[in-house]
Protein backbone atom coordinates (compact mmCIF):
# COMPACT_ATOMS: atom_id res chain seq x y z
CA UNK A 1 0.00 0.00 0.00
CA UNK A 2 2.74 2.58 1.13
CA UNK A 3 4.22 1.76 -2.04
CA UNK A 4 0.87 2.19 -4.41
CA UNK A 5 0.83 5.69 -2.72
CA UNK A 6 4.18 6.56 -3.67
CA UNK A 7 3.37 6.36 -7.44
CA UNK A 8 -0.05 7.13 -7.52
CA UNK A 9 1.49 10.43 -9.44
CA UNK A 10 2.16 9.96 -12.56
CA UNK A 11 6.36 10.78 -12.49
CA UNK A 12 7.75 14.16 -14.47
CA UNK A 13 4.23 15.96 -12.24
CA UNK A 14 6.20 17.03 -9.25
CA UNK A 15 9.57 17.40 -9.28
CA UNK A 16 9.94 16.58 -5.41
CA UNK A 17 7.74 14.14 -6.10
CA UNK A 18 9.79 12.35 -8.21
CA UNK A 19 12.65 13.33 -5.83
CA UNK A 20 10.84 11.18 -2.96
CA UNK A 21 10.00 8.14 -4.80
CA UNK A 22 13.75 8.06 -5.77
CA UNK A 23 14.98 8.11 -2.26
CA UNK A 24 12.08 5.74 -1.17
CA UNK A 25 13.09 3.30 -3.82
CA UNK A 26 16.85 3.76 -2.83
CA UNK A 27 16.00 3.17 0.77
CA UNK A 28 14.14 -0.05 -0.03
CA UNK A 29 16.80 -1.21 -2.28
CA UNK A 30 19.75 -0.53 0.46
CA UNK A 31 17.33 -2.12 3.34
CA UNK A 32 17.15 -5.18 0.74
CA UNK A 33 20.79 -5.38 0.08
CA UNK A 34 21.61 -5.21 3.67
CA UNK A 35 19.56 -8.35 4.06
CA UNK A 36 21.13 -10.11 1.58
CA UNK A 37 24.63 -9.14 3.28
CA UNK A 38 23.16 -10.63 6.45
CA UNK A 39 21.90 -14.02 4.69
CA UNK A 40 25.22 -14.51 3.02
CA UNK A 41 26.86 -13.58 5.47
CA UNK A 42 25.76 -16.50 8.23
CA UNK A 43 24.92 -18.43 5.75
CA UNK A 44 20.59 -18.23 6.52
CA UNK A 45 17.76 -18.24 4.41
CA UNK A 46 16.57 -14.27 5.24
CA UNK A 47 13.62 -12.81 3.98
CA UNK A 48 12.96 -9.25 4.07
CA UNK A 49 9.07 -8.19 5.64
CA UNK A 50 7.39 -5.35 5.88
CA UNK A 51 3.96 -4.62 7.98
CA UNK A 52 2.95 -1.12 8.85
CA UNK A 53 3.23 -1.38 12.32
CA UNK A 54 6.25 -2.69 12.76
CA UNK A 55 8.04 -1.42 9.47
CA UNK A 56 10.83 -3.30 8.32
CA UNK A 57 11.89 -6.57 9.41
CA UNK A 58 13.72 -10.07 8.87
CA UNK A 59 11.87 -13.35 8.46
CA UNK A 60 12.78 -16.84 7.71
CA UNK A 61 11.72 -20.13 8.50
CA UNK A 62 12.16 -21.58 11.98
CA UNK A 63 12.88 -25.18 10.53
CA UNK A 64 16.08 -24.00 8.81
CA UNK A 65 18.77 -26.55 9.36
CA UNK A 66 21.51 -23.62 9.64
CA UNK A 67 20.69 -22.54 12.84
CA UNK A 68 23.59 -24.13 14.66
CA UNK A 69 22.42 -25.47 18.03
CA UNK A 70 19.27 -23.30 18.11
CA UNK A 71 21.32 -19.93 18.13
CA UNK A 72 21.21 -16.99 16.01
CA UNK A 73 23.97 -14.71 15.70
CA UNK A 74 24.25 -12.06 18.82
CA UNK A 75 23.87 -9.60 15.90
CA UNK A 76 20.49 -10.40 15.60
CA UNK A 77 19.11 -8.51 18.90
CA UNK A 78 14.71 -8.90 18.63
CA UNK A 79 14.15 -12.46 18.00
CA UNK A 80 10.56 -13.43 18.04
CA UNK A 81 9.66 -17.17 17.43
CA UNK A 82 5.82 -16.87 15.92
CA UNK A 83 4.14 -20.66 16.00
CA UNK A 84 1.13 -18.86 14.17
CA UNK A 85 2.55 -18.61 10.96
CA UNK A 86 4.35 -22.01 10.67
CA UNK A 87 7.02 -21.33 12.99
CA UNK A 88 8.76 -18.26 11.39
CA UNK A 89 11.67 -16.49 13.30
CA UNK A 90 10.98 -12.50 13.02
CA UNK A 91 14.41 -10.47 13.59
C-alpha cells in the first residue's frame, strides 16, 4: 500500500515528487541489500518483511537446518519465534 501511494502520481508531475519516490526506492533497495549481506553472510535463508506497524523486518523459516544449536547470531538482537505462521523467526 505505502508503495501504491508513492506512485499514484504519474512521475515528471512534481519534481519533489519524483525526488521522494527516488529516495524511497533507494531506501528499499539498500534495506534489501543489507539483508542479503546478512543471509550470506551466516549463511541463513533471510527474507525481508514489511507490515505497517512494525516497518521493516527479517523473516525466515524456523525449521532451517543452519541454525547451529538453536542460536542466532548475537547480531540479531529482537528475535521473536511466531508458531502462528508455521514457525517463522521475526528479527
Amino acid at each position: 500500500m505505502r508503495t501504491q501511494k508513492c506512485y499514484a502520481v504519474k512521475p515528471n508531475i512534481n519534481e519533489f515528487l519524483d525526488i521522494a519516490r527516488r529516495t524511497y526506492t533507494e531506501i528499499v533497495d539498500d534495506i534489501a541489500g543489507m539483508i542479503a549481506q546478512l543471509a550470506e553472510k551466516y549463511n541463513l535463508p533471510l527474507k525481508t518483511s514489511f507490515s505497517s506497524a512494525r516497518g521493516f523486518f527479517i523473516q525466515m523459516n524456523a525449521d532451517c537446518a543452519a541454525i547451529h544449536n538453536g542460536q542466532l547470531p548475537s547480531e540479531f538482537t529482537k528475535v521473536h519465534i511466531l508458531e502462528l505462521l508455521g514457525h517463522y523467526i521475526e528479527i
